[in-house]
PDB file of N, CA and C in Angstrom:
ATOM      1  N   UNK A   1       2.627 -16.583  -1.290  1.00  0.00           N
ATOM      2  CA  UNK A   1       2.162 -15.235  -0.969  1.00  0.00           C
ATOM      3  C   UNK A   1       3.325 -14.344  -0.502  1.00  0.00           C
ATOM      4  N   UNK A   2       3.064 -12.874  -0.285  1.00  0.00           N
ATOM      5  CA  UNK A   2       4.247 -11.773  -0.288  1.00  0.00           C
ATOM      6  C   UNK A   2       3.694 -11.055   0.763  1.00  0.00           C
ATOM      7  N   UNK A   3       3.858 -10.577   1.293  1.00  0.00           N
ATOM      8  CA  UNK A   3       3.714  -9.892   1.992  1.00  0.00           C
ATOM      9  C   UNK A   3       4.347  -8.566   2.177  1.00  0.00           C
ATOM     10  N   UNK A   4       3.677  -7.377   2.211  1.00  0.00           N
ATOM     11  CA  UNK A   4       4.655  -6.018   2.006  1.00  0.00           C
ATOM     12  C   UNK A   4       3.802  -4.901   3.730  1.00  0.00           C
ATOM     13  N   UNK A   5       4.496  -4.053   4.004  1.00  0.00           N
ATOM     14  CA  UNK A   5       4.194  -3.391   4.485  1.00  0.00           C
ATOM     15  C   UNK A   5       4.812  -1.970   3.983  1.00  0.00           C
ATOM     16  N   UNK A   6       3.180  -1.043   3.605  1.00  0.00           N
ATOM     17  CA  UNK A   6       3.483   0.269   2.601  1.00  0.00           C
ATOM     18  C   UNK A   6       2.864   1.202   3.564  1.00  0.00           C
ATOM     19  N   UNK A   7       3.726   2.483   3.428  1.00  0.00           N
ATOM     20  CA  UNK A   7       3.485   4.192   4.297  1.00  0.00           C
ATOM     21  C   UNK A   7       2.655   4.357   2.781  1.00  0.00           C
ATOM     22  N   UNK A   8       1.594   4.791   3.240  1.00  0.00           N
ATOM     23  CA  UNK A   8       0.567   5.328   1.753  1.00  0.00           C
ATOM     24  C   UNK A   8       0.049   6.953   2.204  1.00  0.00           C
ATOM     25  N   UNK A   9       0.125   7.748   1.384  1.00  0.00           N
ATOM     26  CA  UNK A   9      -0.348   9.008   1.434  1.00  0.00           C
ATOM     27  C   UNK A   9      -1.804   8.745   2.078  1.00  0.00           C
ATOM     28  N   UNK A  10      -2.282   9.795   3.034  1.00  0.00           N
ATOM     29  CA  UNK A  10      -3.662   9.971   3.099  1.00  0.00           C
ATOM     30  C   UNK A  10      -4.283   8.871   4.410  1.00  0.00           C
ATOM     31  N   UNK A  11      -5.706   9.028   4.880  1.00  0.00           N
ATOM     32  CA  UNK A  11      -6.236   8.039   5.493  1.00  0.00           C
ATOM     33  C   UNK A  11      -7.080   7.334   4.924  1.00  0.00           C
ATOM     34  N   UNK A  12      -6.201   5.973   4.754  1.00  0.00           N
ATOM     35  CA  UNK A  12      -7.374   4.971   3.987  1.00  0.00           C
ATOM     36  C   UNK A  12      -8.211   4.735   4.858  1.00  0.00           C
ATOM     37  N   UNK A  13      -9.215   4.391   4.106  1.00  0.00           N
ATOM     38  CA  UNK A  13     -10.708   4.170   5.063  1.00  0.00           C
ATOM     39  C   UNK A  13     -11.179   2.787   3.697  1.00  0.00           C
ATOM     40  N   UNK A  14     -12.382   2.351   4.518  1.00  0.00           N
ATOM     41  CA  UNK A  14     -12.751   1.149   4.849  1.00  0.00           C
ATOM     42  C   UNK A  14     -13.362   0.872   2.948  1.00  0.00           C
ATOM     43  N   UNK A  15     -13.448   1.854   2.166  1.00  0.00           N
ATOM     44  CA  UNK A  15     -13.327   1.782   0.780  1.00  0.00           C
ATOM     45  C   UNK A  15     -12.258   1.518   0.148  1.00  0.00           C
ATOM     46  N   UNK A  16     -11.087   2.245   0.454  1.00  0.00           N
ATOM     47  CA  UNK A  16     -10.124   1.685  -0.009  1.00  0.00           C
ATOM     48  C   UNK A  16      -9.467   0.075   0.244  1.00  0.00           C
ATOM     49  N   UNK A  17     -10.130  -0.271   1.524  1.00  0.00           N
ATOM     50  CA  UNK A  17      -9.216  -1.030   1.826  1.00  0.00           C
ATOM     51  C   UNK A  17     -10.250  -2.652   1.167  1.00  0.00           C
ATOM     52  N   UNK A  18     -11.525  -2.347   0.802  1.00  0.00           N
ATOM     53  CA  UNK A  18     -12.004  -3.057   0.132  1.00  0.00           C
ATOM     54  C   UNK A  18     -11.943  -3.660  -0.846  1.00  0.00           C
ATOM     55  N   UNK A  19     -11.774  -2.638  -1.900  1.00  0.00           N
ATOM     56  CA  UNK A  19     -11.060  -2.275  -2.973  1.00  0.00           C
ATOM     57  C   UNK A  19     -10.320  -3.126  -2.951  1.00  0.00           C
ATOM     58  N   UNK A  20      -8.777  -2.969  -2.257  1.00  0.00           N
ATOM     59  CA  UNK A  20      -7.925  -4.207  -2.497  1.00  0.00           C
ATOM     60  C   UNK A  20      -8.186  -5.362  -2.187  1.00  0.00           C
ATOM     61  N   UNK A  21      -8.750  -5.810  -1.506  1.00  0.00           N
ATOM     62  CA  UNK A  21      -9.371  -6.821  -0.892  1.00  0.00           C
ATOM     63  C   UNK A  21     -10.100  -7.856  -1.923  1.00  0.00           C
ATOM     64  N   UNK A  22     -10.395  -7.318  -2.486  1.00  0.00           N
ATOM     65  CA  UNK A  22     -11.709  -7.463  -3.730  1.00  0.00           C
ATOM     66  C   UNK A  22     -10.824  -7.605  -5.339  1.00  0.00           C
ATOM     67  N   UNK A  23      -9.822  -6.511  -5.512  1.00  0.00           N
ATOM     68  CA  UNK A  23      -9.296  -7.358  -6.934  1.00  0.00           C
ATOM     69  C   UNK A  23      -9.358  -5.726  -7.464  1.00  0.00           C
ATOM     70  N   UNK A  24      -8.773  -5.040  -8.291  1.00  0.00           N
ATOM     71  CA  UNK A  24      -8.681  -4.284  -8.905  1.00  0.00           C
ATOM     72  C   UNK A  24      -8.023  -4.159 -10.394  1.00  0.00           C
ATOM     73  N   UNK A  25      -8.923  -3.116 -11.218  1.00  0.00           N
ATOM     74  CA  UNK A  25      -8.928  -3.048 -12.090  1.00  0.00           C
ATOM     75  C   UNK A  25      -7.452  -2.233 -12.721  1.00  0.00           C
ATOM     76  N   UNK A  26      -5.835  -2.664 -13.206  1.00  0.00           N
ATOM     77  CA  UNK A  26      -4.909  -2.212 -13.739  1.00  0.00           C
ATOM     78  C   UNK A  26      -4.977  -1.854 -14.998  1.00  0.00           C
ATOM     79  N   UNK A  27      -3.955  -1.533 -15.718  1.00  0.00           N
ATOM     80  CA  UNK A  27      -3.543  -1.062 -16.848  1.00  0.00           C
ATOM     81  C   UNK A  27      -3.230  -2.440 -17.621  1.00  0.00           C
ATOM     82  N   UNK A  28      -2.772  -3.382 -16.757  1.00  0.00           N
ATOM     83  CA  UNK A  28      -1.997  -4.610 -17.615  1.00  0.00           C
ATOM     84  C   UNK A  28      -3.541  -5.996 -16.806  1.00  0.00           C
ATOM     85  N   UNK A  29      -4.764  -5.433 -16.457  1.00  0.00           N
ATOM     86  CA  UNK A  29      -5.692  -6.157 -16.130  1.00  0.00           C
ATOM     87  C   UNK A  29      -6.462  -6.594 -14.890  1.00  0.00           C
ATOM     88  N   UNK A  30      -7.162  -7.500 -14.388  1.00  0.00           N
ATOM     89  CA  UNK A  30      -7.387  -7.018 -12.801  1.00  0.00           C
ATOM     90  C   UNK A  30      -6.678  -7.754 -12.497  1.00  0.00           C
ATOM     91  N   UNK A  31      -6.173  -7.445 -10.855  1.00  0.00           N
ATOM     92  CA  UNK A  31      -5.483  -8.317  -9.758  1.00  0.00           C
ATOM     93  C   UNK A  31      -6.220  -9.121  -9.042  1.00  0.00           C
ATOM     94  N   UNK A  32      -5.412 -10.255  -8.271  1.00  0.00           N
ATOM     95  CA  UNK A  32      -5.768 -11.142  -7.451  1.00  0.00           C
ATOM     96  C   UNK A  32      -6.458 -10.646  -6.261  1.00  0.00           C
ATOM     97  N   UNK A  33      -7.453 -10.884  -5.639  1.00  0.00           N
ATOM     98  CA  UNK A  33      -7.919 -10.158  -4.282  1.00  0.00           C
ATOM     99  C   UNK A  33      -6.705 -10.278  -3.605  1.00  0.00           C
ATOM    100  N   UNK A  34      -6.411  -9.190  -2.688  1.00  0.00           N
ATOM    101  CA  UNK A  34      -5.277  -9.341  -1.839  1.00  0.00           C
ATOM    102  C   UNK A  34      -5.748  -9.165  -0.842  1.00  0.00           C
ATOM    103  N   UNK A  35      -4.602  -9.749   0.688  1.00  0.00           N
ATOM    104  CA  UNK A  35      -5.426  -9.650   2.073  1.00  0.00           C
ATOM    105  C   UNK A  35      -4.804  -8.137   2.338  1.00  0.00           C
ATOM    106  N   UNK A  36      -5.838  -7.350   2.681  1.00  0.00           N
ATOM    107  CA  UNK A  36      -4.903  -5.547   3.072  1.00  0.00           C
ATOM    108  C   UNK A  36      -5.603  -5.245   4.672  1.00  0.00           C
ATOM    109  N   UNK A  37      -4.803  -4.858   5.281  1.00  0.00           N
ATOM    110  CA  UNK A  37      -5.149  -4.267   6.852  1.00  0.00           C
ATOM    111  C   UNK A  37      -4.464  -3.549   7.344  1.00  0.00           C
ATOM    112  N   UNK A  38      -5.083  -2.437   8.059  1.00  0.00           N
ATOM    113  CA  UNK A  38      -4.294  -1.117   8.548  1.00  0.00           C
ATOM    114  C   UNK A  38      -3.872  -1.602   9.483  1.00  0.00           C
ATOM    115  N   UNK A  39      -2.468  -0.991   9.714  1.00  0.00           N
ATOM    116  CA  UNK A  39      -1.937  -1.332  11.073  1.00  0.00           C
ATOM    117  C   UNK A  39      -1.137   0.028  11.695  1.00  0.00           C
ATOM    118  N   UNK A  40      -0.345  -0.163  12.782  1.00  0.00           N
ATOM    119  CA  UNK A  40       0.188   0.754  13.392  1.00  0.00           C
ATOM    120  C   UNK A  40       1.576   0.331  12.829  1.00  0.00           C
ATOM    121  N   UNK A  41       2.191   2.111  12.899  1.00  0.00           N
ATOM    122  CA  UNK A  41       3.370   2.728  12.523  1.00  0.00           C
ATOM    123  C   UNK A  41       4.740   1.078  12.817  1.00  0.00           C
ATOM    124  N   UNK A  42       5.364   0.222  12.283  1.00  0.00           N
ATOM    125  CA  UNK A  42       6.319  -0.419  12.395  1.00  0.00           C
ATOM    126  C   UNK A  42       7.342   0.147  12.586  1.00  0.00           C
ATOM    127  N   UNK A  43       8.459  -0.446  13.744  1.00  0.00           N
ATOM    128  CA  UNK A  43       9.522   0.089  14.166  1.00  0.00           C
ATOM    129  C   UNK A  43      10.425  -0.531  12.886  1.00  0.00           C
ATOM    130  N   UNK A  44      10.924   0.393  11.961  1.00  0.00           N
ATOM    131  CA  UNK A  44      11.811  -0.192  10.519  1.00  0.00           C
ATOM    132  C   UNK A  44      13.100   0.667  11.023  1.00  0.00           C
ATOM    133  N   UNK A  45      13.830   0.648   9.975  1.00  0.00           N
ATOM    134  CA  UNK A  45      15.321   1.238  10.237  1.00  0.00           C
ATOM    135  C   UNK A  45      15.469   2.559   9.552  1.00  0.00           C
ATOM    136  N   UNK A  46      15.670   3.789   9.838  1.00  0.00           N
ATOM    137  CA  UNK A  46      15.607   4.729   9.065  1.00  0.00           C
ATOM    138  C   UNK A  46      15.897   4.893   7.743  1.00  0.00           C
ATOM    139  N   UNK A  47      15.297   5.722   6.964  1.00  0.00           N
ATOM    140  CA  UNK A  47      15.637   5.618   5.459  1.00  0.00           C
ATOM    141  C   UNK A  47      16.304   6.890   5.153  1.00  0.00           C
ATOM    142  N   UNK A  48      17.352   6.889   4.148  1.00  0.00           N
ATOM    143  CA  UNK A  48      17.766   7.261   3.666  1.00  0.00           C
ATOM    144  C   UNK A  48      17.517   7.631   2.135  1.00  0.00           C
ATOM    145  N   UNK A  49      17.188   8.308   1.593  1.00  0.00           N
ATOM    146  CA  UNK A  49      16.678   9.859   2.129  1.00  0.00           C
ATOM    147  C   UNK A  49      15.408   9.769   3.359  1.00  0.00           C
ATOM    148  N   UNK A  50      15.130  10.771   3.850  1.00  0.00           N
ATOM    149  CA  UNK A  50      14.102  10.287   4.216  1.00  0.00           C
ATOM    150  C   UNK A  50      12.801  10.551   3.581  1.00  0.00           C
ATOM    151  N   UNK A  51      11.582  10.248   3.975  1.00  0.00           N
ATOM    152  CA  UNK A  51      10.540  10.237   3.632  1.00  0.00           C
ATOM    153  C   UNK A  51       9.979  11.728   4.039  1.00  0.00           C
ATOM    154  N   UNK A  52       9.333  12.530   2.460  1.00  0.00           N
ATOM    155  CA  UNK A  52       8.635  13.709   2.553  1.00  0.00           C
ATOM    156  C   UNK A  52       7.590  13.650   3.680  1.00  0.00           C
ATOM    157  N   UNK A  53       7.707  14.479   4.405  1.00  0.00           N
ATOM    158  CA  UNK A  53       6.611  14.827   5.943  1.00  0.00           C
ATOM    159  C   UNK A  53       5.908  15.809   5.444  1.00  0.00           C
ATOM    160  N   UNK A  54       4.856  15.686   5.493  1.00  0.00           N
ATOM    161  CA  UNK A  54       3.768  17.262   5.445  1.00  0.00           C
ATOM    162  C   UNK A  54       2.554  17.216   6.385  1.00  0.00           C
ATOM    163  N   UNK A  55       2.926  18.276   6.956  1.00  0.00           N
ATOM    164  CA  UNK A  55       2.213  18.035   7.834  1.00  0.00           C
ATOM    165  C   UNK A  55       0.179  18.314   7.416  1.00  0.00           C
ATOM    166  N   UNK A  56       0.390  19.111   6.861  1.00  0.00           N
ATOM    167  CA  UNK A  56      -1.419  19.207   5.954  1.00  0.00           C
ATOM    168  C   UNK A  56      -1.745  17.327   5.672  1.00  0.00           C
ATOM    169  N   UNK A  57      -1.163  16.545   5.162  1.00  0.00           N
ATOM    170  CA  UNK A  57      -1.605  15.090   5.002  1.00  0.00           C
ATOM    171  C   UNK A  57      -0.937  14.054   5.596  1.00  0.00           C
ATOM    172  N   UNK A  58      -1.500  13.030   6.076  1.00  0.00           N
ATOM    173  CA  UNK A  58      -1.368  12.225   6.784  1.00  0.00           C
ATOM    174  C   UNK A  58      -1.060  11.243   6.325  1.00  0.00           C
ATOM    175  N   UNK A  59      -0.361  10.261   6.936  1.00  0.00           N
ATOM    176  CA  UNK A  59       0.013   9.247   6.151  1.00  0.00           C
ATOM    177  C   UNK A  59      -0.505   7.573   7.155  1.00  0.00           C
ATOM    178  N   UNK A  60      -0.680   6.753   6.440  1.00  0.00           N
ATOM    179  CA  UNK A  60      -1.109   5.327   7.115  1.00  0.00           C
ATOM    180  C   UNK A  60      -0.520   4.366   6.360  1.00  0.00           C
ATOM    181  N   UNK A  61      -0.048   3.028   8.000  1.00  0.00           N
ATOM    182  CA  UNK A  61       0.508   1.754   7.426  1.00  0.00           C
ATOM    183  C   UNK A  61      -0.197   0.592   6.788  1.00  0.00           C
ATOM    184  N   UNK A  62      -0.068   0.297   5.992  1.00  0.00           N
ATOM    185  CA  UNK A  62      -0.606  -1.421   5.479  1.00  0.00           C
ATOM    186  C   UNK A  62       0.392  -2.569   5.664  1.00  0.00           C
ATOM    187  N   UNK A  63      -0.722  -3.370   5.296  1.00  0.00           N
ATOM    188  CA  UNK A  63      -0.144  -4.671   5.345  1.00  0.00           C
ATOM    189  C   UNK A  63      -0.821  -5.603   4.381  1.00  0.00           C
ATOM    190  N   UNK A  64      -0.351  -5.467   2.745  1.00  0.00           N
ATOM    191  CA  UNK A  64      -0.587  -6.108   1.946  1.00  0.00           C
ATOM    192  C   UNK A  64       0.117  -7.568   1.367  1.00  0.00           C
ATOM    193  N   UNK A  65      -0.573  -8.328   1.540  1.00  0.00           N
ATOM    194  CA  UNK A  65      -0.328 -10.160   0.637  1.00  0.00           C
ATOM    195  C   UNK A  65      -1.090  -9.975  -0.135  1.00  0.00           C
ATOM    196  N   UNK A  66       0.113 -11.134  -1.290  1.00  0.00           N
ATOM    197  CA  UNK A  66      -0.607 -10.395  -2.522  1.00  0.00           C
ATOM    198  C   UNK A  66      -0.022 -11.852  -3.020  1.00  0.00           C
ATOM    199  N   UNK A  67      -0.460 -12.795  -3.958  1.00  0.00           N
ATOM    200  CA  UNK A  67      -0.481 -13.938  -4.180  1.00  0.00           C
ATOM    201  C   UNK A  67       0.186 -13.824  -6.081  1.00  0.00           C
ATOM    202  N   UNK A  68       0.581 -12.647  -6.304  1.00  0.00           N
ATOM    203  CA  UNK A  68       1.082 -12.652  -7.682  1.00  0.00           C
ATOM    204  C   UNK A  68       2.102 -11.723  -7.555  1.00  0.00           C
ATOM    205  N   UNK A  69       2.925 -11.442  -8.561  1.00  0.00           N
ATOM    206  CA  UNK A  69       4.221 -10.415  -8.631  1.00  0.00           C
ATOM    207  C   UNK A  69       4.720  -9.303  -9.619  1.00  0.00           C
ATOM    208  N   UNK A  70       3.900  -9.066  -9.960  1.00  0.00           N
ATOM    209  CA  UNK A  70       3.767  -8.217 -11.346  1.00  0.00           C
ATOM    210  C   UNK A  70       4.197  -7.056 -11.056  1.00  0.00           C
ATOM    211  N   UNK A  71       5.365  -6.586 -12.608  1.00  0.00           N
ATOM    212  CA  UNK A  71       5.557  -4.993 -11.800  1.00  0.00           C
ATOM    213  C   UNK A  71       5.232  -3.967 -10.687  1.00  0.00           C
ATOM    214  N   UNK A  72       6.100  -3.677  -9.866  1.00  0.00           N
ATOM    215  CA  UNK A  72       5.140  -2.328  -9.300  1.00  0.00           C
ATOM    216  C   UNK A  72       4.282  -2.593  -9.065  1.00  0.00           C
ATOM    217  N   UNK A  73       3.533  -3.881  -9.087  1.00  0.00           N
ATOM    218  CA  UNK A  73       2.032  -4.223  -8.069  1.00  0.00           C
ATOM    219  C   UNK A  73       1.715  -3.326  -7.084  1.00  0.00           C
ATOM    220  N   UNK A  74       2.237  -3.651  -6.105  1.00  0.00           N
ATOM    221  CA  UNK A  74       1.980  -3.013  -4.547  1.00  0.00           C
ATOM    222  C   UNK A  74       1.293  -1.326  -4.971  1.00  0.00           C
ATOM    223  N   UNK A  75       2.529  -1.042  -5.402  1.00  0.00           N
ATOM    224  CA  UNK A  75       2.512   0.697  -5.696  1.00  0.00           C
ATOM    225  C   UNK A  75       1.379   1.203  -6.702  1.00  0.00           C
ATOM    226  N   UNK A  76       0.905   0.127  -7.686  1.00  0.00           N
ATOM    227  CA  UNK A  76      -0.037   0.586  -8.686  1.00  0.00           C
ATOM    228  C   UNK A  76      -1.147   0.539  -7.730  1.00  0.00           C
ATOM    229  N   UNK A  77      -1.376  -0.670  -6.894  1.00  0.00           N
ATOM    230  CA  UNK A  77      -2.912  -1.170  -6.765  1.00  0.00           C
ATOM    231  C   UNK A  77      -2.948   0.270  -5.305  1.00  0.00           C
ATOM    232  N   UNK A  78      -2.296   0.984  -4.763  1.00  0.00           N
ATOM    233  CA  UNK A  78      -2.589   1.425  -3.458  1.00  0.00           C
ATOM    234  C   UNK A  78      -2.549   3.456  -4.384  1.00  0.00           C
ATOM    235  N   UNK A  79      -1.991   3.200  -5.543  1.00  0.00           N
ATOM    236  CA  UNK A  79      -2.252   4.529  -6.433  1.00  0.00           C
ATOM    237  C   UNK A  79      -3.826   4.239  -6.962  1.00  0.00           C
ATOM    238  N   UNK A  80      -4.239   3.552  -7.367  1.00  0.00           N
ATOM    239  CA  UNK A  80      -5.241   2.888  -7.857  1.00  0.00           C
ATOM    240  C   UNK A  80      -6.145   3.498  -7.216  1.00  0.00           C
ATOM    241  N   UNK A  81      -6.285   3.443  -5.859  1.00  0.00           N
ATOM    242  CA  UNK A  81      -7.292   3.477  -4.892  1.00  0.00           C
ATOM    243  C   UNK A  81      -7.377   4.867  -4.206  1.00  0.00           C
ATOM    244  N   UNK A  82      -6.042   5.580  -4.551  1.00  0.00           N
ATOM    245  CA  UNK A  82      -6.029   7.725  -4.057  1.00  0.00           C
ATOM    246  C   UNK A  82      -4.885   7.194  -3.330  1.00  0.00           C
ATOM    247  N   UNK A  83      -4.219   6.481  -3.060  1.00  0.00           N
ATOM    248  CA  UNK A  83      -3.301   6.527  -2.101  1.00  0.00           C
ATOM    249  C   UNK A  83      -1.860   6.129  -2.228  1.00  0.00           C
ATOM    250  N   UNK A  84      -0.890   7.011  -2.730  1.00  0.00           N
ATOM    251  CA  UNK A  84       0.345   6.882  -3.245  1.00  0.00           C
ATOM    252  C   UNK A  84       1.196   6.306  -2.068  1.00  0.00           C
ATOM    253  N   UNK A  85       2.287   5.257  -2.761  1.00  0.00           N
ATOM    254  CA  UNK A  85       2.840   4.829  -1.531  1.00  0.00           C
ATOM    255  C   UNK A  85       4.272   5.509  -1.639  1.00  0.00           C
ATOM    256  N   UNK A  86       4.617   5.651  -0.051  1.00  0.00           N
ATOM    257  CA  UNK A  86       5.256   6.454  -0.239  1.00  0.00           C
ATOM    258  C   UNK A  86       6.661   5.356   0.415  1.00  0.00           C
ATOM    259  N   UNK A  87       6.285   4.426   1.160  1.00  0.00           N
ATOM    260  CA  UNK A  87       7.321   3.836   1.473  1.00  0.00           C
ATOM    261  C   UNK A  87       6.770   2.069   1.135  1.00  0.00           C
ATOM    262  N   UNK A  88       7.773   1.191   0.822  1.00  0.00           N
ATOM    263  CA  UNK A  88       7.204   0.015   0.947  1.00  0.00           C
ATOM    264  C   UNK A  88       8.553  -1.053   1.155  1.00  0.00           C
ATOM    265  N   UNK A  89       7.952  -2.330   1.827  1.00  0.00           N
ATOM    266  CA  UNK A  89       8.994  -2.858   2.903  1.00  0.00           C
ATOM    267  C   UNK A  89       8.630  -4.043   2.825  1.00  0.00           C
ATOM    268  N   UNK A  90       9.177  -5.493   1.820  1.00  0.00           N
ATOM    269  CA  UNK A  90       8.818  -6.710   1.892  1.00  0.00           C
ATOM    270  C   UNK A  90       8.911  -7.531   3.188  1.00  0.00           C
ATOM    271  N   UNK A  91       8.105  -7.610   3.262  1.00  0.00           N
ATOM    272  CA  UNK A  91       8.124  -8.258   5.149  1.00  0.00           C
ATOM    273  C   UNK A  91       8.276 -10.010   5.141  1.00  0.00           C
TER     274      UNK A  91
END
C-alpha cells in the first residue's frame, strides 16, 4: 500500500470521500477501494512555486492508500470526485 497526502480544491464532504472509499469509475477502468480521510493541514516544507491561494475556495487535506499505482492515480480519482489536487506528498 501507498500512502499519499493531497491539498484538494474545495470542501470534501462525506460523498466524496465515499466515493473513494468505494472504488471509482476511470478512463483506463475502476479502481481499488482506497482508505481516504480528512485530516488537518500537515506541517510539510514549503513549495516552490507556491501553491495558488484564493481566497473565494477553500482547500482540504487527505490522506489517501491506495493498494495499486497507475498513472496519475491519486490526481485522477480526487478530479473524479470535483476535487482537483492541488498539492500531493507520498508519505
Amino acid at each position: 500500500p501507498k500512502t499519499y497526502l493531497a491539498q484538494v480544491e474545495g470542501e470534501v464532504g462525506e460523498a466524496a470521500l465515499a466515493a473513494l472509499r468505494g472504488g471509482l469509475r476511470l478512463k483506463d477502468g475502476m479502481t481499488r477501494p482506497a482508505e481516504a480521510e480528512r485530516i488537518a493541514a500537515p506541517q510539510l516544507w514549503p513549495r516552490d512555486p507556491p501553491v495558488r491561494y484564493r481566497k473565494s475556495v477553500p482547500d482540504t487535506w487527505l490522506s489517501l492508500t491506495i493498494t495499486e499505482g497507475r498513472n496519475r492515480q491519486v490526481r485522477r480519482m480526487t478530479a473524479a470526485v470535483g476535487h482537483p489536487t492541488l498539492r500531493l506528498v507520498r508519505w
